[in-house]
Structures are given as structure tokens and as C-alpha cells.
C-alpha atoms as a PDB file:
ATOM      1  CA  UNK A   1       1.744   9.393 -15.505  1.00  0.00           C
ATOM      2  CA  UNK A   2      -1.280   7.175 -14.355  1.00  0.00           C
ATOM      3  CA  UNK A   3      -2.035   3.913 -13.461  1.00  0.00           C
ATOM      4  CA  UNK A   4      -5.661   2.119 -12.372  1.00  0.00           C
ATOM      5  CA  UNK A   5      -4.823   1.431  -8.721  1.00  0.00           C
ATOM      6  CA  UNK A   6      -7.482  -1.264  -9.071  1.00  0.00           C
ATOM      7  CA  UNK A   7      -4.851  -3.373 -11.638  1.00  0.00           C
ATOM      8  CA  UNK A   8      -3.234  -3.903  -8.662  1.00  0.00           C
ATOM      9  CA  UNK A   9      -5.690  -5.226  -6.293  1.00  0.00           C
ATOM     10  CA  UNK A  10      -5.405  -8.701  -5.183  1.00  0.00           C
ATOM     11  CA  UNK A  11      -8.212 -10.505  -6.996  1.00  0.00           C
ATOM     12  CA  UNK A  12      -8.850 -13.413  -5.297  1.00  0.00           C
ATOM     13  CA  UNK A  13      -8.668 -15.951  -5.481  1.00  0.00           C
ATOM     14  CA  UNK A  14      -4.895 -15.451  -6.287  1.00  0.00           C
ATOM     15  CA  UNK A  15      -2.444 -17.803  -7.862  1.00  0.00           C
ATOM     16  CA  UNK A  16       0.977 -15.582  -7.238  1.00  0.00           C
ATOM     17  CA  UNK A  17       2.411 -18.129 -10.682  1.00  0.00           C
ATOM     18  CA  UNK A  18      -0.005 -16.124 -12.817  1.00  0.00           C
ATOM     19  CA  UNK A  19       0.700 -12.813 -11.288  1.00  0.00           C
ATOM     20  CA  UNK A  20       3.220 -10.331 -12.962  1.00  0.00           C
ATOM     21  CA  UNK A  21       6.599  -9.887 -11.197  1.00  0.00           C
ATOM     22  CA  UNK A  22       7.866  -6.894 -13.630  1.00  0.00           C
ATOM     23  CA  UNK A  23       6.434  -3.795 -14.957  1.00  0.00           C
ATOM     24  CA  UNK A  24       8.382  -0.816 -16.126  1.00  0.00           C
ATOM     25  CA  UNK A  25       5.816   1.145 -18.508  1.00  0.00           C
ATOM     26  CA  UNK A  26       7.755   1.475 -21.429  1.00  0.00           C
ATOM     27  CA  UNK A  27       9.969   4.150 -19.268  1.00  0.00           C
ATOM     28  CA  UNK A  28      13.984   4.056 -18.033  1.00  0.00           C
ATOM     29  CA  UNK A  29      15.091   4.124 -14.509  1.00  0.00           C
ATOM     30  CA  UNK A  30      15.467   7.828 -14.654  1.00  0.00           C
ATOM     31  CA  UNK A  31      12.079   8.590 -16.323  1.00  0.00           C
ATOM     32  CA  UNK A  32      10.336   6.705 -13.649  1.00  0.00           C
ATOM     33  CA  UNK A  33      12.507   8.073 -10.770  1.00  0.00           C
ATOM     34  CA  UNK A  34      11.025  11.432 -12.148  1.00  0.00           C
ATOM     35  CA  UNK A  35       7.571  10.285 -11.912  1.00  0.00           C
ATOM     36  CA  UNK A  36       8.178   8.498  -8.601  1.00  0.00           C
ATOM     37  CA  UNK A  37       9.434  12.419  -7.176  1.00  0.00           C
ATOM     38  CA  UNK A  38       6.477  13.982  -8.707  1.00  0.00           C
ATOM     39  CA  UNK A  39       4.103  11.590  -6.585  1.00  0.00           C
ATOM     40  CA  UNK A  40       6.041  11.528  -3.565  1.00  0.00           C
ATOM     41  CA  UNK A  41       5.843  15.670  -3.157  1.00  0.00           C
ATOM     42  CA  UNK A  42       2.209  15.309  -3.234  1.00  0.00           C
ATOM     43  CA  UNK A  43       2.242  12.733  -1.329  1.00  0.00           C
ATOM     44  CA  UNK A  44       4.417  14.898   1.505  1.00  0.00           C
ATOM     45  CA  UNK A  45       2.088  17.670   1.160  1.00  0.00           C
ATOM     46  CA  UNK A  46      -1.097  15.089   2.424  1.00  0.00           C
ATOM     47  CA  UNK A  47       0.839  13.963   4.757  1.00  0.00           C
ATOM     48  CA  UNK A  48       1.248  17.959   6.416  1.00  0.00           C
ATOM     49  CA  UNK A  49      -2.461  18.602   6.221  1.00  0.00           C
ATOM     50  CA  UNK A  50      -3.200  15.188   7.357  1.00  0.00           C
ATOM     51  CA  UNK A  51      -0.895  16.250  10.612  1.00  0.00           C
ATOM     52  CA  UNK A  52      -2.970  19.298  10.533  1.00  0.00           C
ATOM     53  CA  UNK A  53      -6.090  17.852  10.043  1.00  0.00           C
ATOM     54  CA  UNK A  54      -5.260  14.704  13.201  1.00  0.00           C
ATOM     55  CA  UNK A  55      -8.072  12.854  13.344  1.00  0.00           C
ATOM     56  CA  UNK A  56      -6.979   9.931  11.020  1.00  0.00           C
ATOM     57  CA  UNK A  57      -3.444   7.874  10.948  1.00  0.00           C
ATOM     58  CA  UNK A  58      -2.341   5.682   7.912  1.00  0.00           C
ATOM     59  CA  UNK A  59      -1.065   2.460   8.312  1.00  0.00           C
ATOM     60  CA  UNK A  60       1.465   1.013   5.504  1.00  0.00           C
ATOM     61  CA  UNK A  61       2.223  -2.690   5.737  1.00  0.00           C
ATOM     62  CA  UNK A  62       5.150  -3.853   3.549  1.00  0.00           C
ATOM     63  CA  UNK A  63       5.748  -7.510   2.982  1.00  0.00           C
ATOM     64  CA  UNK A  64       7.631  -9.822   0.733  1.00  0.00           C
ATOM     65  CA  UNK A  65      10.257 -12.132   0.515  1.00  0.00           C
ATOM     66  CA  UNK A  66      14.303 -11.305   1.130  1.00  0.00           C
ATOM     67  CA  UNK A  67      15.151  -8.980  -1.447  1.00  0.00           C
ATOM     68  CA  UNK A  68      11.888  -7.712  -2.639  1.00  0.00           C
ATOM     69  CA  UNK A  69      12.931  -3.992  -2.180  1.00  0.00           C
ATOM     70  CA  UNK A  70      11.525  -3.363   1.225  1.00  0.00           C
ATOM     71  CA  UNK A  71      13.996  -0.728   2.959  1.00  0.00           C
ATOM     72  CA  UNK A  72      14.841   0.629  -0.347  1.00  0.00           C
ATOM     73  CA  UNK A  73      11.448   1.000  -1.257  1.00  0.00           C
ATOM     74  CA  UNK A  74      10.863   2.708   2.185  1.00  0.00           C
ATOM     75  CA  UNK A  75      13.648   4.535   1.659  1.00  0.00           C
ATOM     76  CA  UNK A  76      12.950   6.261  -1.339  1.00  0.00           C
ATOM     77  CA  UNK A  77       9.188   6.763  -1.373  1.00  0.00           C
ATOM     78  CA  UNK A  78       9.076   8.667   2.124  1.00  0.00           C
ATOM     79  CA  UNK A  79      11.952  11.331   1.674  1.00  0.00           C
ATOM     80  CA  UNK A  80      10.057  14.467   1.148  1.00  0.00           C
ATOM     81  CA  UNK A  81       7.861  13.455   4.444  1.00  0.00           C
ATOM     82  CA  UNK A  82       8.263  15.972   7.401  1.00  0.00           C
ATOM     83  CA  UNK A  83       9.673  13.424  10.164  1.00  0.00           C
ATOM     84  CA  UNK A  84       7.519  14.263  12.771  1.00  0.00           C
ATOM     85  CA  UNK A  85       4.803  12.621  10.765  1.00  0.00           C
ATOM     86  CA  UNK A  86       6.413   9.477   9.994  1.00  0.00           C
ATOM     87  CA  UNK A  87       7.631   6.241  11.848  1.00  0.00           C
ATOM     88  CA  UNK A  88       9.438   3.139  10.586  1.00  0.00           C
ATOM     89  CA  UNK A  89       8.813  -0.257  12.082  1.00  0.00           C
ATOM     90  CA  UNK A  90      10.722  -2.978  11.401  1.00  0.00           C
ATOM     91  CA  UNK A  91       9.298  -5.868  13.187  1.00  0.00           C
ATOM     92  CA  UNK A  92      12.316  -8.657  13.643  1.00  0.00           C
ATOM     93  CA  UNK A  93      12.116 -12.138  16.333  1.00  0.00           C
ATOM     94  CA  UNK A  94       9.859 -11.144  19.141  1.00  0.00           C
ATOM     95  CA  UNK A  95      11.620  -9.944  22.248  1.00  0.00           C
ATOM     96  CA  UNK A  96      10.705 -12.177  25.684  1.00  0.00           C
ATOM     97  CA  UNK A  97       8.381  -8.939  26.524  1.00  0.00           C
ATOM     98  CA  UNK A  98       6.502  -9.332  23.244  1.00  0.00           C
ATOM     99  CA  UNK A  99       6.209 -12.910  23.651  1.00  0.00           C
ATOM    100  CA  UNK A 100       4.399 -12.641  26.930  1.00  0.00           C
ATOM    101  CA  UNK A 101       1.650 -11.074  25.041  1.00  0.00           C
ATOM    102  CA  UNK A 102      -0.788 -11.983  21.868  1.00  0.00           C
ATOM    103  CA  UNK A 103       1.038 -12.372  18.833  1.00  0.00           C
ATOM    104  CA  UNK A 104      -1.207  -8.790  17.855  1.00  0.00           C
ATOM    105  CA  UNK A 105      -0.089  -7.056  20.648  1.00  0.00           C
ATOM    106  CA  UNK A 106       3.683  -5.518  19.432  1.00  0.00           C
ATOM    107  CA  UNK A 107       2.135  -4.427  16.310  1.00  0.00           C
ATOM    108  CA  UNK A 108      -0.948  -2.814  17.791  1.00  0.00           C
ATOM    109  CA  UNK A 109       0.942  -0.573  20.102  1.00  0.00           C
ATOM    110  CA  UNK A 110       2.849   0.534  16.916  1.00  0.00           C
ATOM    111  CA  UNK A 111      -0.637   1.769  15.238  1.00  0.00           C
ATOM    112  CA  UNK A 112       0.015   5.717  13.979  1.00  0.00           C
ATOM    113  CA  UNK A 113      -1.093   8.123  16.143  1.00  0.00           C
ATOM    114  CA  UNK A 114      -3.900  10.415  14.791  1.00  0.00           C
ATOM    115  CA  UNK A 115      -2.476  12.914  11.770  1.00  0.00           C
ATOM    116  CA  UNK A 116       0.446  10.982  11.327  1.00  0.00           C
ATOM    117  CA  UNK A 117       1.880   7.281   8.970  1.00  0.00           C
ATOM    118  CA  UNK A 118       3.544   4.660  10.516  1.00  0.00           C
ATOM    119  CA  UNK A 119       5.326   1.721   8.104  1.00  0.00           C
ATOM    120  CA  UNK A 120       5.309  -1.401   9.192  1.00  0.00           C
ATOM    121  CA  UNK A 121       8.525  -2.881   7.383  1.00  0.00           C
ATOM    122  CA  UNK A 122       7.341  -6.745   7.984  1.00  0.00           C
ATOM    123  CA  UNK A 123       4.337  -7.175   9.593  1.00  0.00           C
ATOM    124  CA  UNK A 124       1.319  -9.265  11.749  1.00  0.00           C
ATOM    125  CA  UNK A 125       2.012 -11.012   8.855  1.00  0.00           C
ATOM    126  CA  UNK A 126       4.716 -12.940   9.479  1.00  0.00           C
ATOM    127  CA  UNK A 127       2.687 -14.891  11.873  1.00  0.00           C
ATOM    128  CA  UNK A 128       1.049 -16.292   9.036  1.00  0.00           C
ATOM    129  CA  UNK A 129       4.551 -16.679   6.924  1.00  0.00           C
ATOM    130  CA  UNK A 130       7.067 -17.430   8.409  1.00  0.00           C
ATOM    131  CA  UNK A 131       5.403 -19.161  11.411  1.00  0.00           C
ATOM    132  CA  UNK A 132       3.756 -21.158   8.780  1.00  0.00           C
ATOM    133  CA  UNK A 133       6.940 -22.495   7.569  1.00  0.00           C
ATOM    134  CA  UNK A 134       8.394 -22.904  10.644  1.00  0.00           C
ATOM    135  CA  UNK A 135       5.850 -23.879  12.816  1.00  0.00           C
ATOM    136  CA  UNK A 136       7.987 -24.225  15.942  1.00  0.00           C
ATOM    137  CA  UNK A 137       8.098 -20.367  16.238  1.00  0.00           C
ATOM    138  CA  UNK A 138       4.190 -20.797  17.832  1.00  0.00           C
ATOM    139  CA  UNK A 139       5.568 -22.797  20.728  1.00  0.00           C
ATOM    140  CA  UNK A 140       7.766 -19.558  21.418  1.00  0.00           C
ATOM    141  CA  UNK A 141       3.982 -17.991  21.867  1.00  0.00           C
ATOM    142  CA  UNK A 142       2.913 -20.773  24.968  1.00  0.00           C
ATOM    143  CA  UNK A 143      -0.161 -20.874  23.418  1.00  0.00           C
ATOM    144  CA  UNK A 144      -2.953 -22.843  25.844  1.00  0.00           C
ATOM    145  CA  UNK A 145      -3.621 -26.406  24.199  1.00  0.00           C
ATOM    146  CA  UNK A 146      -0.519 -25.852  22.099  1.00  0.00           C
ATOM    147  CA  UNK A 147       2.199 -28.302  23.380  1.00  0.00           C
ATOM    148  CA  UNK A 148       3.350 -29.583  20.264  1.00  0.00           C
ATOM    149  CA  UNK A 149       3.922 -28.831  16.630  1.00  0.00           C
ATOM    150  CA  UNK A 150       1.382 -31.487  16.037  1.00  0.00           C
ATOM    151  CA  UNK A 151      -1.520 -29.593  17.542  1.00  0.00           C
ATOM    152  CA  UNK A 152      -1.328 -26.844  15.226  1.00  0.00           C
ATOM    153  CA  UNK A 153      -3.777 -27.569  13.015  1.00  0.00           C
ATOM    154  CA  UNK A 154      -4.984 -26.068   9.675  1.00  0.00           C
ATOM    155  CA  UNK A 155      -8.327 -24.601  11.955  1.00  0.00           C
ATOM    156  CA  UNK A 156      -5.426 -22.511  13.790  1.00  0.00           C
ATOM    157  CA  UNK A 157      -4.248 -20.876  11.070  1.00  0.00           C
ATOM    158  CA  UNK A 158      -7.486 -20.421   9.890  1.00  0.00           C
ATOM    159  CA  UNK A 159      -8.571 -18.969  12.970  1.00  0.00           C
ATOM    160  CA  UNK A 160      -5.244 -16.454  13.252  1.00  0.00           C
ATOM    161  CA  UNK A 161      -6.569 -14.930  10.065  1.00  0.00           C
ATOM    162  CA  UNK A 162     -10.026 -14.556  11.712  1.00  0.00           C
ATOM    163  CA  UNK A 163      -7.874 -12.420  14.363  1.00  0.00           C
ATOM    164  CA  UNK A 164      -6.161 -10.803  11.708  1.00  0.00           C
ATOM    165  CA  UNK A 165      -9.033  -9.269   9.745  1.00  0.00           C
ATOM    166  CA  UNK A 166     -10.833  -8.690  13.382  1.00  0.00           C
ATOM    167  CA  UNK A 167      -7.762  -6.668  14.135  1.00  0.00           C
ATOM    168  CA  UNK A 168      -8.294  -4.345  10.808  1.00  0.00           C
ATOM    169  CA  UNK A 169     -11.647  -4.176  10.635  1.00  0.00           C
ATOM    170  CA  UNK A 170     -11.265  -2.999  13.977  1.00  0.00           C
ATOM    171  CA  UNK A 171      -8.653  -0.728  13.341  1.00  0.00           C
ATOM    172  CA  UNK A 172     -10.184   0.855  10.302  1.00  0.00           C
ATOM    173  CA  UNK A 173     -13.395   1.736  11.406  1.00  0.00           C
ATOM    174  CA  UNK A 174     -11.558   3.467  14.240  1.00  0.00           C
ATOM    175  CA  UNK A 175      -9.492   6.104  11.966  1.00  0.00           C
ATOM    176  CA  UNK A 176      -6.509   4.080  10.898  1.00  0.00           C
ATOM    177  CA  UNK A 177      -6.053   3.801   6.773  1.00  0.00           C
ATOM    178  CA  UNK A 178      -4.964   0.750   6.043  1.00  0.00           C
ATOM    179  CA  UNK A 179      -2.710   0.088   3.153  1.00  0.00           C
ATOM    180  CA  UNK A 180      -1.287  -3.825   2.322  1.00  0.00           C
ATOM    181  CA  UNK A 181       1.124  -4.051  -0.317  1.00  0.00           C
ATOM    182  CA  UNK A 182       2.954  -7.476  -1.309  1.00  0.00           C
ATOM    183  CA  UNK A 183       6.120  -6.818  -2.950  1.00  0.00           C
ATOM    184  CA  UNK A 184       6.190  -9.414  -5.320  1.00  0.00           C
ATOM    185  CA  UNK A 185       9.443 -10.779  -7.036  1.00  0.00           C
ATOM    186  CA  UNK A 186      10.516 -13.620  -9.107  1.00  0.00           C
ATOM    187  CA  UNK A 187      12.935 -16.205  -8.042  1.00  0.00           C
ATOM    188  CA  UNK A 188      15.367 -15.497 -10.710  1.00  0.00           C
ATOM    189  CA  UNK A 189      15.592 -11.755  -9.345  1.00  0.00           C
ATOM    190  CA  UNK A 190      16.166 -12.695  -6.062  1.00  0.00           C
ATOM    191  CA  UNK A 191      19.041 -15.019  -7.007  1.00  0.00           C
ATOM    192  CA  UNK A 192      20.496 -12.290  -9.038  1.00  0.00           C
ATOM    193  CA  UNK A 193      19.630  -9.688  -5.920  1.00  0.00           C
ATOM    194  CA  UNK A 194      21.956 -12.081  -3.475  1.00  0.00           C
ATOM    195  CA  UNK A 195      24.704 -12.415  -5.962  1.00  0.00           C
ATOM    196  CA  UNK A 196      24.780  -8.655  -5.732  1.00  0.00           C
ATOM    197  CA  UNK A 197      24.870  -9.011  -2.125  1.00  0.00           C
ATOM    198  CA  UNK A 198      27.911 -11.555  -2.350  1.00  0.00           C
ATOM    199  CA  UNK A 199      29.532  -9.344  -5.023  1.00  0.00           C
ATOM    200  CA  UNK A 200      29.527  -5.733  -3.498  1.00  0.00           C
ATOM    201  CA  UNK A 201      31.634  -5.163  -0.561  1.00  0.00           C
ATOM    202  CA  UNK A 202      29.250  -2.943   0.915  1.00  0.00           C
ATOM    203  CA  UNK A 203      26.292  -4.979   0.601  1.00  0.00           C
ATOM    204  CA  UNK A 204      27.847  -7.939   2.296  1.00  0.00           C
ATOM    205  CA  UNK A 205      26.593  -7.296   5.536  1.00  0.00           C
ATOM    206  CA  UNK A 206      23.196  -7.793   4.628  1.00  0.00           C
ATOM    207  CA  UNK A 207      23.563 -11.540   3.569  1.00  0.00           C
ATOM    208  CA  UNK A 208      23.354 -14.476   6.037  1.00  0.00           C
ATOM    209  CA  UNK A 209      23.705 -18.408   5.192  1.00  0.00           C
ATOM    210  CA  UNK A 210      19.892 -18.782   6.062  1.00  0.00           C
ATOM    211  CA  UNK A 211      18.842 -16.531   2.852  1.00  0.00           C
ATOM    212  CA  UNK A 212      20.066 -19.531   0.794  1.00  0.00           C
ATOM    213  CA  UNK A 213      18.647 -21.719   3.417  1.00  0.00           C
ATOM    214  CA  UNK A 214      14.919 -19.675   3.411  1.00  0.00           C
ATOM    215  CA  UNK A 215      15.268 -19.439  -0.418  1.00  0.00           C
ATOM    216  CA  UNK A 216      15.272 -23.096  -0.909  1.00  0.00           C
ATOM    217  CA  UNK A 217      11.533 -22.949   0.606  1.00  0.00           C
ATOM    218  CA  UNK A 218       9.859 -20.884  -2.422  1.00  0.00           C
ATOM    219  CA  UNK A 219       7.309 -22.820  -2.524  1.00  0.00           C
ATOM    220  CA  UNK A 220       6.367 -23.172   0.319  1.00  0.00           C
ATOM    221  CA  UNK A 221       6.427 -19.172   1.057  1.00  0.00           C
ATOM    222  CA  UNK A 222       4.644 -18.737  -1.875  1.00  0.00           C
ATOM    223  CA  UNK A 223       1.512 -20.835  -1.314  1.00  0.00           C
ATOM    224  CA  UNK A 224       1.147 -19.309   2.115  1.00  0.00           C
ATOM    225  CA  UNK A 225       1.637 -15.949   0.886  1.00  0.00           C
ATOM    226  CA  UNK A 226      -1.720 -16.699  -1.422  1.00  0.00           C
ATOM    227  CA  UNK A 227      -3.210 -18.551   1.555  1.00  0.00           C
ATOM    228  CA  UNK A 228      -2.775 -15.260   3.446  1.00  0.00           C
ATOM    229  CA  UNK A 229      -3.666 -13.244   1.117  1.00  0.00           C
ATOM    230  CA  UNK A 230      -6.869 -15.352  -0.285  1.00  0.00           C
ATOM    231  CA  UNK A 231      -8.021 -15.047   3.330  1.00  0.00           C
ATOM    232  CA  UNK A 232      -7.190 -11.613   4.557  1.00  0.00           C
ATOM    233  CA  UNK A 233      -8.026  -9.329   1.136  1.00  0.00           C
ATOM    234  CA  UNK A 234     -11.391  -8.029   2.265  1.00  0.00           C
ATOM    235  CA  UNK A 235     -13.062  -4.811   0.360  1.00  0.00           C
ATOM    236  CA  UNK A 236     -12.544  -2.770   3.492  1.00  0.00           C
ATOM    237  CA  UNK A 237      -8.736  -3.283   3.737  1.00  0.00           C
ATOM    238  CA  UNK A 238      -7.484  -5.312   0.210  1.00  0.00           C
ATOM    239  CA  UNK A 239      -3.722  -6.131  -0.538  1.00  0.00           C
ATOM    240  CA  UNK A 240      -2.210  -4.608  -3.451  1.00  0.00           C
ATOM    241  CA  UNK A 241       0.027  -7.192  -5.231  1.00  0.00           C
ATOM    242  CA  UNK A 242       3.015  -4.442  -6.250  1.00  0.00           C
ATOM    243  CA  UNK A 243       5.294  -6.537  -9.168  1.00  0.00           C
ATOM    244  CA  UNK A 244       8.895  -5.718  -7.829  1.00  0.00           C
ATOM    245  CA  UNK A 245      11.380  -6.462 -10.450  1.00  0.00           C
ATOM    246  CA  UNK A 246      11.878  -3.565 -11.284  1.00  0.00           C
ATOM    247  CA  UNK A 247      12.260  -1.378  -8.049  1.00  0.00           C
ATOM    248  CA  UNK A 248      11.960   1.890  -9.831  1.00  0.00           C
ATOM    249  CA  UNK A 249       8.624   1.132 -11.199  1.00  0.00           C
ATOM    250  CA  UNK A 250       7.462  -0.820  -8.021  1.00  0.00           C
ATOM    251  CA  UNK A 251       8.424   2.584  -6.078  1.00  0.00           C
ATOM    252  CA  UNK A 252       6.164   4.628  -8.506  1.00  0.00           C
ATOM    253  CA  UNK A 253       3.357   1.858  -7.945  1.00  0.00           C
ATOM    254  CA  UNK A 254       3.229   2.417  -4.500  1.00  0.00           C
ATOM    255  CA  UNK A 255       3.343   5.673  -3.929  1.00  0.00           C
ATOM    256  CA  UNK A 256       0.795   6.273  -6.525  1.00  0.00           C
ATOM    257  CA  UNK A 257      -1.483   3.948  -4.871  1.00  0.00           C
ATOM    258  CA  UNK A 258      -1.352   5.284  -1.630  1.00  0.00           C
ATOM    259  CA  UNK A 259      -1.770   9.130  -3.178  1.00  0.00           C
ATOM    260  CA  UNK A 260      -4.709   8.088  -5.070  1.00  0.00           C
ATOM    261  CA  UNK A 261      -6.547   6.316  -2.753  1.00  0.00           C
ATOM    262  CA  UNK A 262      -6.146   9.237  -0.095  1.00  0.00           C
ATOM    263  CA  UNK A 263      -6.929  11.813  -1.932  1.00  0.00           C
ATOM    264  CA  UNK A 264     -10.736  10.017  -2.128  1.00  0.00           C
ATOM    265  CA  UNK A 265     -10.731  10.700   1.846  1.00  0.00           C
ATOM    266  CA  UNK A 266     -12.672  14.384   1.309  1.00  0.00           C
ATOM    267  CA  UNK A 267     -12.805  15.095   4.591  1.00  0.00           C
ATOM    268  CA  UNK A 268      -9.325  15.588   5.354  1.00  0.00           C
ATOM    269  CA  UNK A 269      -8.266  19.013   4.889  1.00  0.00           C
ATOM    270  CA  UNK A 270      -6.549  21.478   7.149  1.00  0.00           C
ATOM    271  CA  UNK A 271      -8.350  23.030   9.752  1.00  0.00           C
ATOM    272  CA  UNK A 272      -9.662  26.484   9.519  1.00  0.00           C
ATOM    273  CA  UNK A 273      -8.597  29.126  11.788  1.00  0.00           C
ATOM    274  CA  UNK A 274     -11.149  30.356  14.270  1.00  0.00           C
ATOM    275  CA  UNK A 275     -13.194  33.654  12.975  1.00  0.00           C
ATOM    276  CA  UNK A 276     -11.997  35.774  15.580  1.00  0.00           C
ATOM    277  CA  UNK A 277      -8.095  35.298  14.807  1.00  0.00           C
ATOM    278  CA  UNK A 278      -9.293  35.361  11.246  1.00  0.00           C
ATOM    279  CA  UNK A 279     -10.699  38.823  10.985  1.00  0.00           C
ATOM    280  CA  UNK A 280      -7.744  39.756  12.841  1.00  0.00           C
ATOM    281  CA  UNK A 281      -5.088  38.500  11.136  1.00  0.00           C
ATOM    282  CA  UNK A 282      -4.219  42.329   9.256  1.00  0.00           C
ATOM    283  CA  UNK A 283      -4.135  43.387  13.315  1.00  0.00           C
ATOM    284  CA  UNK A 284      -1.832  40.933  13.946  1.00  0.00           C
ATOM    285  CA  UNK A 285       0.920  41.236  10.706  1.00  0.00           C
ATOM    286  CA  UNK A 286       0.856  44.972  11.607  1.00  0.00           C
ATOM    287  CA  UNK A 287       1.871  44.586  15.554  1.00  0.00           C
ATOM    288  CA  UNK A 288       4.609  42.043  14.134  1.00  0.00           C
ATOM    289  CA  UNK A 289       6.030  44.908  11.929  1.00  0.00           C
ATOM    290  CA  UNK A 290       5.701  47.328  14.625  1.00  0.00           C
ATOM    291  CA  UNK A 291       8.092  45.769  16.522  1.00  0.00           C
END
């Protein structure tokens, strides 16, 4: 099954209202779970001769609101990765540590080593999100000149995503792959995904009394999201706006993305063995027999 990766490209400027929050191809769950394993093998198979190759790492930045699909999604599209190639990063409140550094700094030292992914599951981002909406978390930061909520102005935010796409750019042209994918769900679904939440015993523990609390600023997440996104899509290192609805489609999106995309990276193949082991590989296979 194919899709244009570019139909999913944040064109900006973006209004999220007039952005697509399902998709499901004309397929059923299990049709596109099918297509979603067919992807994800290849996918596990760069991954090994991107290990082998080790001379770039892939980034994978996952945001959206509560309920978008974000561990499930991670979940599901990484299981036939080796693990040695692969780490998870969920970025919660900073610790004191982190917050005696830039706001950059926890997320930096979580890059991906050369030849291998790392997912962050929230990201930099949220210093653009959630900050935004709650613009006390900054004075957590003991920024210089920043004593107040007051004196965060719209030139700061402005200037943290300067830093933001200085940190990429940076980042990119240094052998990280950069992938940004906003998982992007309607309000209605997310009401129905608490409910579930509330309803099954043994999702329970993943609801709080601040989801209903968070979820009564929509709006407000939603402009900021296009804010952040209007200002930190860049040619280089673009979001992809993934509609997430449907998660089993959403799933397929992403992985095919990411496939697609990578597979454009010619260079990356596994390395070839030196000549002398190569002409005596026959030499070798025979001494292991002999044994």
C-alpha cells in the first residue's frame, strides 16, 4: 500500500481546524495492521544496516495532545527493532538537575548515538506547549530578566523557536535524521478516549483529574500547536501532521513516512568487509568445519 509522504507535510501556514483528524483508506483494522507489519519489517531491517553502517542516528519526535496514541503508537511501530538500536524517551516535569541547565540541554544529551534511533515520546516541544499555557513553568527555568510571568513576552517565545530550529539545524547537519510528527486528534475522540479510560479497569491508572482540567484548554493548545509548528516547519527538518483517529491507520502513516524518507539516504548501506578477510572467507568456513 502507498501513500505520498508529502500529503502529510505541514504546509504552512497551518490552520489545525482545516486539517484532517481521520484517515483509514478504505481498509479495516486488521487490513491496515497487515500493512503496518509489512512496513515495520523493513523498517527493522534499516535500522540493522543503519547500526552497521554508524555514522548517522535518527531522531523521532512524537507530540500531541493526551490521548493522541503516543505510547501505543510507539509501541506498535518499533517491535521488530533489534533493542540495541533503539531508545525510548519520555520526557515528563524537569528534574532540579535538568532545571539547572537550558531548557535544550535534557533533550540534547538524549540525541541517538551514531547507527542507532532514539524516540522522543514528548519533546523540546513542550517548552513551546505546555509552557505556553502555563507560563509559570518558565520561572521554574530562573531565566535572567525573567522575574515575573509578565516579562514573558511574545519576542520570548519567538526567540525559543529561534533556539529551537538552531538546535536542529544544528543537529541535522551533524548526522542526526530528524523526524517531527504531530499526532493529531479531534476533541470528540479524545472525550471518547478518556471515557475508555474511566470505563476499563485496567486503563484507570492512566487518568488524572487534570486531563479534564488540560482538556478544557483546547483552544488554547491548539493555536500554539500551529504557532509552533508555523514557526519551526523548515524544509530541512518539516513536521508531518499524522491524523490520529484512527490509530491503526495513523501507525501505518508513520512508519511509512519514516521508511520512505530513509530509504532516499543512499549512502547508508552496510559496510563491506575488508579484501583480505574477503578472499579468505572459503579459508576461514573450512578451519570452522575442521574443528
Amino acid at each position: 500500500m502507498k501513500i505520498k509522504t508529502e500529503d502529510y507535510l505541514a504546509k504552512t501556514p497551518v490552520d489545525l481546524s482545516e486539517v484532517p483528524t481521520c484517515e483509514d483508506f478504505g481498509k479495516s483494522g486488521k487490513k491496515l495492521e497487515k500493512e503496518l507489519e509489512k512496513v515495520r519489517v523493513d523498517l527493522g531491517d534499516f535500522q540493522n544496516t543503519l547500526y552497521a553502517h554508524g555514522k548517522y542516528g535518527v531522531l523521532i519526535c512524537i507530540q500531541g495532545m493526551d490521548t493522541a496514541g503516543k505510547d501505543s503508537l510507539i509501541r506498535e511501530v518499533f517491535k521488530d527493532f533489534n533493542a540495541r538500536g533503539i531508545v525510548v524517551h519520555s520526557f515528563k516535569k524537569p528534574s532540579e538537575l535538568e532545571l539547572r541547565h537550558d531548557f535544550l540541554w535534557r533533550h540534547y544529551i538524549a540525541l541517538p548515538e551514531k547507527g542507532k534511533f532514539s524516540v522522543f515520546n514528548r519533546t523540546h516541544y513542550e517548552n513551546v506547549l505546555i509552557s505556553r499555557v502555563h507560563p509559570e513553568l518558565v520561572l521554574t527555568e530562573k531565566i535572567p530578566g525573567i522575574h515575573s510571568v509578565e516579562d514573558i513576552t511574545p519576542e520570548f517565545w519567538q526567540e525559543r523557536f529561534h533556539q529551537i530550529n538552531h538546535f536542529e539545524e544544528h543537529i541535522e547537519k551533524t548526522g542526526t535524521i530528524v523526524f517531527k510528527f504531530f499526532l493529531h486528534i479531534s476533541k470528540d475522540e479524545q472525550k471518547s478516549r478518556l471515557l475508555r479510560r474511566l470505563r476499563k479497569k485496567n486503563k484507570n491508572w492512566k487518568f488524572s483529574p487534570d486531563d479534564l482540567k488540560e482538556r478544557k484548554l483546547w483552544e488554547d493548545y491548539q493555536s500554539y500547536y500551529e504557532d509552533a509548528i508555523n514557526n519551526t516547519s523548515t524544509k530541512e527538518v518539516p513536521w508531518y501532521i499524522i491524523p490520529s483517529d484512527n490509530k491503526d491507520a495513523a501507525r501505518f502513516i508513520v512508519t511509512k513516512i519514516m521508511y520512505e524518507e530513509l530509504k532516499k539516504f543512499k549512502d547508508i548501506k552496510e559496510p563491506t568487509l575488508d579484501t583480505s578477510i574477503q578472499k579468505n572467507i572459503d579459508s576461514f568456513i573450512e578451519q570452522l568445519k575442521q574443528e
